[in-house]
Protein backbone atom coordinates (compact mmCIF):
# COMPACT_ATOMS: atom_id res chain seq x y z
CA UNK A 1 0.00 0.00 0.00
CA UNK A 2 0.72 3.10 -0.95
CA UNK A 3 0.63 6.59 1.16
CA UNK A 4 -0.95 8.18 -1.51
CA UNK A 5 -3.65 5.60 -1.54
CA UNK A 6 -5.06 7.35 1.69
CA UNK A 7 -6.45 9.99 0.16
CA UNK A 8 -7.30 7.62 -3.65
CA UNK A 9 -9.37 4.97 -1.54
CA UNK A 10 -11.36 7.85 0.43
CA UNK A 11 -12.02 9.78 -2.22
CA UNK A 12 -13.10 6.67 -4.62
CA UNK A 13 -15.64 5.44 -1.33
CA UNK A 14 -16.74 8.48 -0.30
CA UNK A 15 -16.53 11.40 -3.24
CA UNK A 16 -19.02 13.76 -1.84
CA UNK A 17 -17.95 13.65 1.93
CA UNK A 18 -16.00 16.52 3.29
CA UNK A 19 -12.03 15.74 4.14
CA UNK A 20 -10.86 19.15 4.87
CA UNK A 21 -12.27 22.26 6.66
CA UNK A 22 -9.60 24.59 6.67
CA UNK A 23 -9.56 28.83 6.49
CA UNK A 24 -13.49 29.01 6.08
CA UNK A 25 -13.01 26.16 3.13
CA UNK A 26 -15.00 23.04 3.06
CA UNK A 27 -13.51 20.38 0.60
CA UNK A 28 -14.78 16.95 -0.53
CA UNK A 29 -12.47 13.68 -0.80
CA UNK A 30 -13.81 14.09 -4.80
CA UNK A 31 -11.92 17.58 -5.11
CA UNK A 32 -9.07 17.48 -2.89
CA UNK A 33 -7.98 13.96 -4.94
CA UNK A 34 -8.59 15.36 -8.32
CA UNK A 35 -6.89 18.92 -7.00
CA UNK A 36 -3.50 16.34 -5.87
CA UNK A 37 -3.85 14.87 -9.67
CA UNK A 38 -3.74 18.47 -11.38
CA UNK A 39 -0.98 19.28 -9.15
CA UNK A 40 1.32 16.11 -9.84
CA UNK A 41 0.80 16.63 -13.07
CA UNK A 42 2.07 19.99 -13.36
CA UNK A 43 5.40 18.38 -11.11
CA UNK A 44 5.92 15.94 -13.75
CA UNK A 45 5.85 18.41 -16.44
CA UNK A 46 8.26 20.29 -14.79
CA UNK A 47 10.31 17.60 -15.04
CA UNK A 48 10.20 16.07 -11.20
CA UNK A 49 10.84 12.75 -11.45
CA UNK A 50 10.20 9.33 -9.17
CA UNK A 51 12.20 9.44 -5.67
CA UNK A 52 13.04 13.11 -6.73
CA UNK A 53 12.80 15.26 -3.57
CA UNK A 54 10.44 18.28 -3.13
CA UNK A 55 9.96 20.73 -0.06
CA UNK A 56 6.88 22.25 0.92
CA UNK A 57 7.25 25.14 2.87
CA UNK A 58 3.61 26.18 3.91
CA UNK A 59 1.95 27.11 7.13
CA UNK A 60 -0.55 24.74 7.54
CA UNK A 61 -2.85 25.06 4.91
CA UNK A 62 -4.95 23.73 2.00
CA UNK A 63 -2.45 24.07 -0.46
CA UNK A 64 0.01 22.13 1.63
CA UNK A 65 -2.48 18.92 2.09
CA UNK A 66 -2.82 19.36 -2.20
CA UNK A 67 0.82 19.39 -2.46
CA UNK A 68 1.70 16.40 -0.08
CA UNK A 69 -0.22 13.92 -2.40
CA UNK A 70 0.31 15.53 -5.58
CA UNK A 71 4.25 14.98 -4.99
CA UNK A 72 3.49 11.63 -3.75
CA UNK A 73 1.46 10.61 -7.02
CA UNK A 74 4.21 12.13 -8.71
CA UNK A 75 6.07 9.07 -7.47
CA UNK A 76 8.61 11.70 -5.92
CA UNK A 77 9.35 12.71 -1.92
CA UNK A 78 7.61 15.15 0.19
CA UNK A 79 9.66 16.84 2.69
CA UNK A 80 7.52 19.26 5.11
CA UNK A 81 9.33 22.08 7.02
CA UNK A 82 8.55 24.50 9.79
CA UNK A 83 7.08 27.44 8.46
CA UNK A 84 9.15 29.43 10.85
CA UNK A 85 12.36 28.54 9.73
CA UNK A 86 14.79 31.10 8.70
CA UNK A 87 16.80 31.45 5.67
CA UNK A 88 20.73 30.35 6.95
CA UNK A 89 19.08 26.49 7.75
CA UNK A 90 16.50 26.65 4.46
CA UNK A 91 19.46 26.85 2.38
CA UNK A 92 21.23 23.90 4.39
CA UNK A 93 18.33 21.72 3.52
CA UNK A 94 17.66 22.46 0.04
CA UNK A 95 21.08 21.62 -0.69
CA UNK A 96 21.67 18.53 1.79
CA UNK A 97 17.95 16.96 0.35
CA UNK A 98 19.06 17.79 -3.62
CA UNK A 99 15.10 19.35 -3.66
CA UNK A 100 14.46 20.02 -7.10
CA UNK A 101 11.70 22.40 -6.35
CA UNK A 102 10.16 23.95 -3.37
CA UNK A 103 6.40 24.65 -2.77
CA UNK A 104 5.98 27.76 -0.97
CA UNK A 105 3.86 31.16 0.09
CA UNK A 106 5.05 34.61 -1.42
CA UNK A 107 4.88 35.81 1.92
CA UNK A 108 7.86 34.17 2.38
CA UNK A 109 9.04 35.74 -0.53
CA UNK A 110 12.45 37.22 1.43
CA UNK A 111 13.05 34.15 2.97
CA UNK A 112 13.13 31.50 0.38
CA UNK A 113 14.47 33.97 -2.39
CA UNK A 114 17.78 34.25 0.04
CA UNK A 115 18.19 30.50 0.42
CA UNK A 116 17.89 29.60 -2.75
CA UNK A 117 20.87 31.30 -3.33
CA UNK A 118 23.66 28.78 -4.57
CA UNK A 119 21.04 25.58 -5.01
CA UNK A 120 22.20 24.60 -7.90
CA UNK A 121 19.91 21.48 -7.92
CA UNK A 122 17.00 23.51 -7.65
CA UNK A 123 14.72 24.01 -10.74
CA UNK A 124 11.77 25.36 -9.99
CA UNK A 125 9.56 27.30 -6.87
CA UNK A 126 5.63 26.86 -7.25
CA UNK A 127 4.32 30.14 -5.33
CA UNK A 128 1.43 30.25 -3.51
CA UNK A 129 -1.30 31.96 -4.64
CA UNK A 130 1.14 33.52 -7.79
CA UNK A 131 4.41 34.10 -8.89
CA UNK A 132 3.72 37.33 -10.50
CA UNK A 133 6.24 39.76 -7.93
CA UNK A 134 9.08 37.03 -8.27
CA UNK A 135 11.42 37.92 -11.63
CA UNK A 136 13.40 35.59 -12.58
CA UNK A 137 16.94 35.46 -13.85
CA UNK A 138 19.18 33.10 -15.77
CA UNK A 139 20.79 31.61 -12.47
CA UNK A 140 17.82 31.53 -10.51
CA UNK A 141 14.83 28.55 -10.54
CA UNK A 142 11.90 28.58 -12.43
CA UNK A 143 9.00 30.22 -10.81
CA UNK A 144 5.68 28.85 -11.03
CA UNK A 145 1.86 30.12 -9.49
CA UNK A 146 0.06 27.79 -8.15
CA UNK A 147 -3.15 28.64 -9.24
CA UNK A 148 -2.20 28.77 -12.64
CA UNK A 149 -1.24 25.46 -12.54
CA UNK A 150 -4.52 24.05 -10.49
CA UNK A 151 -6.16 26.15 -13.09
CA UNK A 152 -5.05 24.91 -16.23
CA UNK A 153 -7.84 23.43 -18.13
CA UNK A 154 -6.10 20.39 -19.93
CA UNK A 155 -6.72 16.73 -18.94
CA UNK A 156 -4.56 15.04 -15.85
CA UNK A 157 -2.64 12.68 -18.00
CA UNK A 158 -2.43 9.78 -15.67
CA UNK A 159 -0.13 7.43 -17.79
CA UNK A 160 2.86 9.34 -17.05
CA UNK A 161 1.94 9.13 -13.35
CA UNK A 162 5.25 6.63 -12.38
CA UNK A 163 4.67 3.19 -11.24
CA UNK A 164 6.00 3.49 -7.18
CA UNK A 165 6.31 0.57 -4.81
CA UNK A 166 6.18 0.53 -1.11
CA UNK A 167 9.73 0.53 -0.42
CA UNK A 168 10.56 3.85 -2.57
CA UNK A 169 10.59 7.28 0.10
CA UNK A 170 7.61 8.93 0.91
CA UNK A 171 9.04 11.41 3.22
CA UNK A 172 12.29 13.16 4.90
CA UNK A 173 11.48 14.10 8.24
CA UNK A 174 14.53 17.07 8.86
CA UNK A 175 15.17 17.19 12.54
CA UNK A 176 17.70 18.70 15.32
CA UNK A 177 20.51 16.40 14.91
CA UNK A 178 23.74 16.05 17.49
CA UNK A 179 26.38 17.69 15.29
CA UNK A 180 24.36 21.03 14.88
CA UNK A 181 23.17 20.60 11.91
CA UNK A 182 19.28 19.33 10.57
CA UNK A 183 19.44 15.55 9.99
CA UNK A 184 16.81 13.92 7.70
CA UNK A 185 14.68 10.78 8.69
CA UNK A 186 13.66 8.62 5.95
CA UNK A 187 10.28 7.18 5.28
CA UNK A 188 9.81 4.81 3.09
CA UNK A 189 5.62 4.34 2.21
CA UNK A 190 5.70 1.07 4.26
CA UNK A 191 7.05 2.67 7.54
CA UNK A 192 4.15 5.34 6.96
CA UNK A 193 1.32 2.60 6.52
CA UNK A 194 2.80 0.71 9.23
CA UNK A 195 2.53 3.66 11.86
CA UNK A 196 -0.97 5.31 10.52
CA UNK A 197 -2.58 1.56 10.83
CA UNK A 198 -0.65 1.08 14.32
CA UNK A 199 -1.95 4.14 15.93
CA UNK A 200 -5.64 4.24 14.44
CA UNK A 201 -5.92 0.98 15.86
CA UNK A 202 -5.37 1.52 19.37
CA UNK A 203 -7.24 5.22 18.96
CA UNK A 204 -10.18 3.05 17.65
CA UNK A 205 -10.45 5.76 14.76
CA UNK A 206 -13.49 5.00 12.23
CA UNK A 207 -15.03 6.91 9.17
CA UNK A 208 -17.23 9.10 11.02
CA UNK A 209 -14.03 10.89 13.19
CA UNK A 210 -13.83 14.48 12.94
CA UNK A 211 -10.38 15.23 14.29
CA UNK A 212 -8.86 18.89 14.78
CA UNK A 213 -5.34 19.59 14.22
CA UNK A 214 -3.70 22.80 15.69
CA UNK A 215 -0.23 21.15 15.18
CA UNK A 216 2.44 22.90 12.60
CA UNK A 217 2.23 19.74 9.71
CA UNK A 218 6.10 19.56 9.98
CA UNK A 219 5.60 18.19 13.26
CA UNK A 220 5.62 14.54 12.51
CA UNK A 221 2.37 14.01 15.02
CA UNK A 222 0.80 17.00 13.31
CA UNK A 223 1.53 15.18 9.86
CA UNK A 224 0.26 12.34 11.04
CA UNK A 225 -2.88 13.93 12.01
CA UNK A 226 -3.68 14.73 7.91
CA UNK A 227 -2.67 10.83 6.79
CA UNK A 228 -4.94 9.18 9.53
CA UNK A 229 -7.82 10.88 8.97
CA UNK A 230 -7.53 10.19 5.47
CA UNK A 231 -6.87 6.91 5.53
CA UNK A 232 -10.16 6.08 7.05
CA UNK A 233 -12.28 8.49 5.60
CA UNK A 234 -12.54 10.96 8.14
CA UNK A 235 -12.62 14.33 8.44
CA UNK A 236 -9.82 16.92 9.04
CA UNK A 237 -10.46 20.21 10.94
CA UNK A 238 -7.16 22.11 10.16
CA UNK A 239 -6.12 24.89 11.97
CA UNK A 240 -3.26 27.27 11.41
CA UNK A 241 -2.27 27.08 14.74
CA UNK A 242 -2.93 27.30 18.59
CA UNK A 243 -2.13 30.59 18.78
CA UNK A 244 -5.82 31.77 19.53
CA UNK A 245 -7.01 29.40 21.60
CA UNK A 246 -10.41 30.20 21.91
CA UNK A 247 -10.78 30.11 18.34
CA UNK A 248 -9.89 26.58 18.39
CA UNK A 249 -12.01 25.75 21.02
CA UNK A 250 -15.31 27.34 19.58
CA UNK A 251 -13.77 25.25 16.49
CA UNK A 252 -13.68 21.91 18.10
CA UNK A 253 -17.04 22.48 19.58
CA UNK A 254 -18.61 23.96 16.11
CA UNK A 255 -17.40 20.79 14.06
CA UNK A 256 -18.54 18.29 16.69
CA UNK A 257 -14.95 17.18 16.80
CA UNK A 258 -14.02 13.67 17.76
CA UNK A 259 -10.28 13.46 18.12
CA UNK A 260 -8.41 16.31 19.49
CA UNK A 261 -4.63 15.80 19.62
CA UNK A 262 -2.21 17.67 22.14
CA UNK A 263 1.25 18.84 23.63
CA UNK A 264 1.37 19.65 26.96
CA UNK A 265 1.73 23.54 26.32
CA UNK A 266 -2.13 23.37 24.56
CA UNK A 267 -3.29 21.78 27.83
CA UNK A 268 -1.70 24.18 29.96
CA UNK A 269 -3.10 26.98 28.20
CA UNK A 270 -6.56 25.12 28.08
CA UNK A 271 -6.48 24.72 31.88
CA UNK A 272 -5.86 28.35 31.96
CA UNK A 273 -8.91 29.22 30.05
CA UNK A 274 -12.35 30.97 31.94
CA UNK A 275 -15.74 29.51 31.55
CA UNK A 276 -13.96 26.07 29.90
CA UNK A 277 -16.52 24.56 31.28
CA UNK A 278 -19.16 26.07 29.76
CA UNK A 279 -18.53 24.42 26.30
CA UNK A 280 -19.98 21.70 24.88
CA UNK A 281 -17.99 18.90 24.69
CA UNK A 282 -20.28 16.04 24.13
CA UNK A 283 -18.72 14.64 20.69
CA UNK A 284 -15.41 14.79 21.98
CA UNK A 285 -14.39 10.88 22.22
CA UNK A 286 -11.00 11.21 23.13
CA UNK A 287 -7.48 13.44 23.46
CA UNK A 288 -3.98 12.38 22.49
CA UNK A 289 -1.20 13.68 24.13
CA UNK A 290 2.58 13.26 23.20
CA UNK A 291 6.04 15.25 22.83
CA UNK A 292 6.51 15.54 26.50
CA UNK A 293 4.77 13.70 29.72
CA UNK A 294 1.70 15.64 30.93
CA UNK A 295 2.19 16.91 34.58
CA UNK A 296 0.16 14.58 37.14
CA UNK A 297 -1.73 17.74 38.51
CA UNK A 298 -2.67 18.34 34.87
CA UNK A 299 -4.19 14.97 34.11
CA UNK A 300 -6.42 15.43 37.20
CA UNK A 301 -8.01 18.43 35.92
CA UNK A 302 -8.10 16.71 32.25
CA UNK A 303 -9.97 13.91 33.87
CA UNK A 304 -12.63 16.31 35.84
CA UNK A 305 -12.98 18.66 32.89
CA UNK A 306 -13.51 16.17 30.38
CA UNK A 307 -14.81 13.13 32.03
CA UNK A 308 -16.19 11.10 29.08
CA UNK A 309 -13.19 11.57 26.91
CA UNK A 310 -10.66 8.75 26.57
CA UNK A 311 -7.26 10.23 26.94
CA UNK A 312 -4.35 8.84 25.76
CA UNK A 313 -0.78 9.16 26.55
CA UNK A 314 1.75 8.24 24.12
CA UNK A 315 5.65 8.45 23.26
CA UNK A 316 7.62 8.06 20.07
CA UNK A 317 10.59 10.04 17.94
CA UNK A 318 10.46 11.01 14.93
CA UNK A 319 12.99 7.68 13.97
CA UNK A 320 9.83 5.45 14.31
CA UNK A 321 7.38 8.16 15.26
CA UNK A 322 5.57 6.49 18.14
CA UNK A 323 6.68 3.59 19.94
CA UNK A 324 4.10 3.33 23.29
CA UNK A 325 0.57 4.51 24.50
CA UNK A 326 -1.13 3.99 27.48
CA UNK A 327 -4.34 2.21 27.86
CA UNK A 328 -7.00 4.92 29.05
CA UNK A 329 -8.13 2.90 31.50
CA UNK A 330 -4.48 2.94 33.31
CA UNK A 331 -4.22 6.83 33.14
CA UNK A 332 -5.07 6.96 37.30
CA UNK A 333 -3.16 4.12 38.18
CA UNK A 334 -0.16 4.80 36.12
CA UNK A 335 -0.10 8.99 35.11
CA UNK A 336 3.81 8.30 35.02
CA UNK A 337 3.90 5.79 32.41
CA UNK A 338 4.13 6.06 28.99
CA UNK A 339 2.65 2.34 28.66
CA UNK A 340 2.88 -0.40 26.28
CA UNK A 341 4.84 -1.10 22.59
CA UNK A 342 2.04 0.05 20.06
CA UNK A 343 0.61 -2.88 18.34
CA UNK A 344 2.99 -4.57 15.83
CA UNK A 345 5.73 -3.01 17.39
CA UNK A 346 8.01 -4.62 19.40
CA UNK A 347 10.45 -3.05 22.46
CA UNK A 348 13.49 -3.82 24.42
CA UNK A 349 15.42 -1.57 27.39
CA UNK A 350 19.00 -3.25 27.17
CA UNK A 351 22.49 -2.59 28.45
CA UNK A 352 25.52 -1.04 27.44
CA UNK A 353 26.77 -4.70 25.77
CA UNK A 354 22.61 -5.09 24.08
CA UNK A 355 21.81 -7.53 26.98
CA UNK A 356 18.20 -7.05 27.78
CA UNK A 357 17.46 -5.65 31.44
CA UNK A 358 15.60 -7.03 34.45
CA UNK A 359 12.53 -5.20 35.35
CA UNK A 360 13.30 -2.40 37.06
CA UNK A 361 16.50 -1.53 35.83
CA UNK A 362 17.28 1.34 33.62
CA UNK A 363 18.97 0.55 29.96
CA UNK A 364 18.67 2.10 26.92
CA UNK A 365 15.54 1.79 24.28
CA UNK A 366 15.53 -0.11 21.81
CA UNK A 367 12.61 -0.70 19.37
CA UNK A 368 12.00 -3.44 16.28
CA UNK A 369 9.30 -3.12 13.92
CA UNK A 370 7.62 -1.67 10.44
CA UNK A 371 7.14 1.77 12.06
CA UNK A 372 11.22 1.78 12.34
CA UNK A 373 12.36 4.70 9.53
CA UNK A 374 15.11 3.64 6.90
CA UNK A 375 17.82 5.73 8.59
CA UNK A 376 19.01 9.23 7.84
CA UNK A 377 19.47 11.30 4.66
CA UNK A 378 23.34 11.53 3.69
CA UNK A 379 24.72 10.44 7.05
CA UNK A 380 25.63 6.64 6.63
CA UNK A 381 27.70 6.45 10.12
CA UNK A 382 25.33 8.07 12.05
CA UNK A 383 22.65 5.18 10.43
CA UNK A 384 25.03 2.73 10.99
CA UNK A 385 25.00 3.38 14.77
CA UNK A 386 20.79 4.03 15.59
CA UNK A 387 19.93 1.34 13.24
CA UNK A 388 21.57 -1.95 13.61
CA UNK A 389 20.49 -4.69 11.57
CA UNK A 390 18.82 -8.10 13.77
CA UNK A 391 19.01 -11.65 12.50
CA UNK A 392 16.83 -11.00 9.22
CA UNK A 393 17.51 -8.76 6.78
CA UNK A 394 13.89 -7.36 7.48
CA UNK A 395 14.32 -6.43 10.55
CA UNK A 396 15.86 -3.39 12.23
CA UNK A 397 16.58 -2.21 15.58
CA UNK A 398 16.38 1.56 16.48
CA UNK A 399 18.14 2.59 19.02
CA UNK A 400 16.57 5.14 20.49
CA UNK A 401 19.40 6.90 22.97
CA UNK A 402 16.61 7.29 25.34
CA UNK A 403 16.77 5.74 29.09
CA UNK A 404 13.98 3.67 30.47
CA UNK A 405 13.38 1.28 32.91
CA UNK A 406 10.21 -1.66 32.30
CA UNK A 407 7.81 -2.88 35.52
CA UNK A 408 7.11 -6.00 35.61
CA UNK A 409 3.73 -5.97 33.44
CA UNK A 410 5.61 -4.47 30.75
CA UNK A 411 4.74 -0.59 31.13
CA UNK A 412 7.22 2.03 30.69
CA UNK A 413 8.53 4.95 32.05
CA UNK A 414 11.08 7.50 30.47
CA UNK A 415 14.08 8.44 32.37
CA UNK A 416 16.17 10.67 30.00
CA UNK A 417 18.30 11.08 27.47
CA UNK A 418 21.79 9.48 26.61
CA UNK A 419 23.27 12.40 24.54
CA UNK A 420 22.58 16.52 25.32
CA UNK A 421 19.53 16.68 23.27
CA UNK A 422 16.68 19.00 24.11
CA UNK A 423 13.48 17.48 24.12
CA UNK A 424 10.89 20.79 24.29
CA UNK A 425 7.81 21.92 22.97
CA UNK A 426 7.21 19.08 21.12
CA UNK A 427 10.53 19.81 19.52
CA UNK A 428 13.83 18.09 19.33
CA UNK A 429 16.77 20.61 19.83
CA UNK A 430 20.18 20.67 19.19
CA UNK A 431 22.17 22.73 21.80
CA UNK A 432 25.07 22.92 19.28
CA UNK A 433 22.67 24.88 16.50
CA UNK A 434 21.87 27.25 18.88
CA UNK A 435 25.29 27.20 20.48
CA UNK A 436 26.42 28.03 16.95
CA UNK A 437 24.16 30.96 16.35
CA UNK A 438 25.39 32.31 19.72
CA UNK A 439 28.95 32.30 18.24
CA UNK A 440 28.09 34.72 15.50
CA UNK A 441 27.86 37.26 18.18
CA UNK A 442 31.09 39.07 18.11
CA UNK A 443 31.76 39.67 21.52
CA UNK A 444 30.84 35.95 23.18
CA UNK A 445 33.63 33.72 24.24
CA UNK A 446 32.32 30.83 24.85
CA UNK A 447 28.58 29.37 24.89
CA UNK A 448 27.03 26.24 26.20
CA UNK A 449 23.16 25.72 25.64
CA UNK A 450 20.73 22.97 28.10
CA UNK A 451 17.79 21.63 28.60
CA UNK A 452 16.47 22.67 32.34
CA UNK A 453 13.01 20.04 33.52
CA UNK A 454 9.86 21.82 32.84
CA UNK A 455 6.25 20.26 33.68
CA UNK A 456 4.78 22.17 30.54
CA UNK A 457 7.32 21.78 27.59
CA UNK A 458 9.18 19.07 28.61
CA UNK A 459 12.17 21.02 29.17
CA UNK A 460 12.95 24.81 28.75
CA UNK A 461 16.25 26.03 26.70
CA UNK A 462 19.14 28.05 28.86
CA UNK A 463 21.99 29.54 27.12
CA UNK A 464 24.85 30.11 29.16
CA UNK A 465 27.47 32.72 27.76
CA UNK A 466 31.26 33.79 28.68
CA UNK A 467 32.07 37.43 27.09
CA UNK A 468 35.25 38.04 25.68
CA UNK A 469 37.20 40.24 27.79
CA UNK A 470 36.23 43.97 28.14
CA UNK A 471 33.16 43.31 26.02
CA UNK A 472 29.52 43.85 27.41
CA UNK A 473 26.15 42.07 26.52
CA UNK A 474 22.71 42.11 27.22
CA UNK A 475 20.48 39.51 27.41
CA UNK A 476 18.06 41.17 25.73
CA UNK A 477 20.43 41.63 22.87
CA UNK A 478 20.98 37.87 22.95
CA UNK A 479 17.40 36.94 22.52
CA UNK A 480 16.85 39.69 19.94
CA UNK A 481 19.89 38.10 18.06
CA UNK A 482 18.35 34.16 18.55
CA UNK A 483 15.12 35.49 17.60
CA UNK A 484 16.16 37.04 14.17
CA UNK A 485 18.20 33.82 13.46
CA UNK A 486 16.71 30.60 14.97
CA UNK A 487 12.79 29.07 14.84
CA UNK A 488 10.76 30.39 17.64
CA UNK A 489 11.05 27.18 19.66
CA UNK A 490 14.39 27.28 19.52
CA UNK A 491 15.37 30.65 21.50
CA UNK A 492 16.22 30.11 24.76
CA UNK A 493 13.86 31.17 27.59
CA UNK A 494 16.77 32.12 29.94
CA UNK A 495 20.41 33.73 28.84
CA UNK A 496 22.82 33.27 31.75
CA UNK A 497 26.34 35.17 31.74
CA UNK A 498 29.65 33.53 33.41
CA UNK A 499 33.14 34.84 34.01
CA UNK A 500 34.22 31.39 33.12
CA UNK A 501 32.61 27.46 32.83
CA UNK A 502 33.41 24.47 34.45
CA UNK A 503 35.44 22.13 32.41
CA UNK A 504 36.26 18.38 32.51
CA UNK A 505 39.53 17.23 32.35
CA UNK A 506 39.80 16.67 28.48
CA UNK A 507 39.00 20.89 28.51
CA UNK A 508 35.34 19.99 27.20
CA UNK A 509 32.65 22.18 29.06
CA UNK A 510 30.95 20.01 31.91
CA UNK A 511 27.21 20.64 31.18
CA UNK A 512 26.33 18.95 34.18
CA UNK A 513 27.72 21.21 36.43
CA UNK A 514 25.99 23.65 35.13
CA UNK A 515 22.81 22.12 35.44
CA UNK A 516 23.60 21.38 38.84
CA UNK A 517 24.10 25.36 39.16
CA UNK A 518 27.76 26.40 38.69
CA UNK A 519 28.36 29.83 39.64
């Protein structure tokens, strides 16, 4: 099976049925498939071919669920990036992916037309709504409009759609990786499949689920959100964000919304809300939570507030993109757990020689199964090391760099992390990225970024900083600098100035004295 099928099957079942409310639109399975068609049509015209890679760089939006399936129909690879991000780390990916063209808003007009710059690869940008303010020059890509080419009145010429098979990529999934730089996860259509029929299963999702997604779609669970839906038949409430969260709320509560998924920072703000309890929550079956553990207290006032909702916590990475939930029914009992292996998924917690651990003890995790990615874009000894093959050729362990320890029934609990990554807002962070943004600041020293516990996002981002001699720096200058050059959830909520940090004996800074509070 194919991704793409999804949206093909629903649409062929159900024509007439709406799959998308989004911005004040309402649009049947019928049009949405046949709008995917027109657009993979126009790729393949512009000569994108199978396993070719294209980025879509859209808030969430209509045009962004079009342009998802009409690259995958194109037989070529979707890759889905933060709206947010900013030109410097645009330009890495275009040119570490090979894109040969990007899908994006003319909005973002200064943005893309910066990173572009030196992509030699690149051959076209499709601009949503038009390309009409874009010139173009002899070393630049093509530029397209989108609705021009949605509009064109010719026939969809389906026999040059390319034959694909489960095994080519679907998707690169860029995320924070160890070295500072973006690392891709690839997705071939299998893994995909594997995970959307994993986690509808346990969610019990059916054709008449109406679920409402506030999460950016380069957020794998926010992805996620568009493909399971589809795949059943359901229907998608799309927002463009949380950012108004009453708006949301009248929306879920409008659309007689079934499925609402969550990070902990949309509950928090939810609990904060007046008169919450004056809305009507009857079709609200259940709530999904995952990216960081919700705060006991929280769950409590989850559980009072919305008493007939199943909730559901979960955990994953964007390597397999979930590996556990926990039964509703073990939410009270357990609130700490992050429960069992998802079904046809299986998990290990071993030691530092692979040995599995007793109950109890804490080892790394290790998980086996379809939902396990085909390793990272370009970076074959960083593959080499997170996924090791097992006795068949078919099957691959992930391992995960995460600590856990296993009770005796089998639920789990997360402990931390093996390596410095920052796990926050649903987010995984490299401290060296923003570590080396901080060094483009003329008069800092030395920097050293960390993840400080937080009950909301998981963990906040600190940035501690050592001035060069005679040189003076605000804080607020540092943020203003971070803001201007790094994604919003990557600027750190606290900026912390030392005469000098404490190092190990090798001369490396010790990061945990300073999380245990160096002075």
């Amino acid at each position: 099976m194919l991704v793409n099928y999804f949206l093909e099957n629903s649409a062929a079942r159900l024509p007439d049925k709406i799959a998308l409310i989004c911005a004040g639109q309402k649009i049947a399975y019928r049009r949405l498939n046949e709008s995917a068609d027109k657009f993979a049509s126009a790729l393949i015209e512009m000569d994108v071919r199978r396993q070719d890679r294209v980025i879509i760089f859209l808030d969430n939006s209509v045009e962004a669920v079009i342009a998802l399936f009409g690259i995958l129909k194109a037989g070529a690879t979707f890759i889905m990036l933060n709206a947010t991000m900013k030109a410097n780390k645009l330009n890495f990916i275009l040119k570490d992916s090979g894109a040969r063209a990007i899908v994006t808003h003319e909005r973002k007009g200064g943005v893309v037309n910066k990173a572009v710059e030196g992509v030699d690869q690149l051959k076209c940008i499709i601009w949503c709504p038009d390309a009409n303010q874009h010139k173009e020059t002899k070393k630049r890509p093509k530029n397209f409009s989108w609705s021009a080419l949605l509009e064109k009145p010719y026939p969809v010429q389906y026999e040059k759609f390319p034959r694909t098979i489960d095994v080519n990529i679907a998707t690169i999934i860029y995320t924070s990786g160890s070295t500072g730089r973006p690392k891709g996860v690839v997705s071939a259509h299998y893994n995909v499949v594997a995970v959307a029929k994993s986690v509808t299963s346990y969610l019990e999702n059916v054709e008449s689920d109406i679920i409402l997604n506030a999460l950016p779609l380069s957020f794998d669970y926010g992805l996620y959100q568009v493909l399971m839906t589809f795949l059943l038949g359901g229907t998608l409430v799309l927002e463009s964000s949380f950012l108004y969260p009453y708006r949301v709320v009248e929306r879920l509560v409008l659309e007689r919304v079934t499925g609402f998924p969550i990070v902990p920072t949309m509950l928090a703000i939810l609990l904060q809300m007046e008169n919450l309890s004056k809305f009507d929550f009857s079709s609200l079956r259940y709530i999904s939570n995952t990216a960081a553990a919700l705060p006991i207290s929280h769950i409590r006032k989850m559980q009072k507030l919305f008493a007939h909702v199943k909730i559901f916590s979960m955990y994953g990475l964007t390597e397999c993109k979930r590996v556990s939930y926990l039964p509703p029914e073990y939410l009270s009992t357990r609130p700490d757990s992050v429960g069992l292996a998802i079904p046809n998924t299986e998990v290990f917690i071993v030691d530092a020689n692979g040995d599995e651990v007793c109950p109890g003890e804490v080892g790394e995790l290790v998980v086996s199964g379809s939902n396990v990615m085909q390793g990272y874009w370009n970076l074959p000894e960083e593959t080499a090391t997170t996924f090791r093959p097992r006795r068949f050729r078919s099957e691959t362990l992930l391992y995960t760099g995460d600590l856990f320890r296993k009770d005796e029934e089998g639920f789990l609990y997360f402990v931390g992390r093996k390596d410095d990554m920052i796990k926050t807002k649903g987010e995984r962070v490299s401290p060296k990225e923003i570590e080396n943004v901080l060094f483009e600041l003329e008069d800092v020293s030395e920097a050293a970024v960390i993840g400080v516990p937080d009950k909301i996002f998981g963990q906040v981002i600190t940035a501690y900083i050592v001035l060069k001699k005679g040189k003076r720096l605000t804080d607020k200058a540092v943020l203003k600098y971070c803001t201007a050059n790094l994604e919003p959830f990557m600027v750190p909520k606290y900026i912390e100035f030392r005469d000098a940090f404490p190092k190990s004996s090798s001369g490396k800074i010790d990061k945990k004295k300073l999380r245990g509070g160096f002075r």
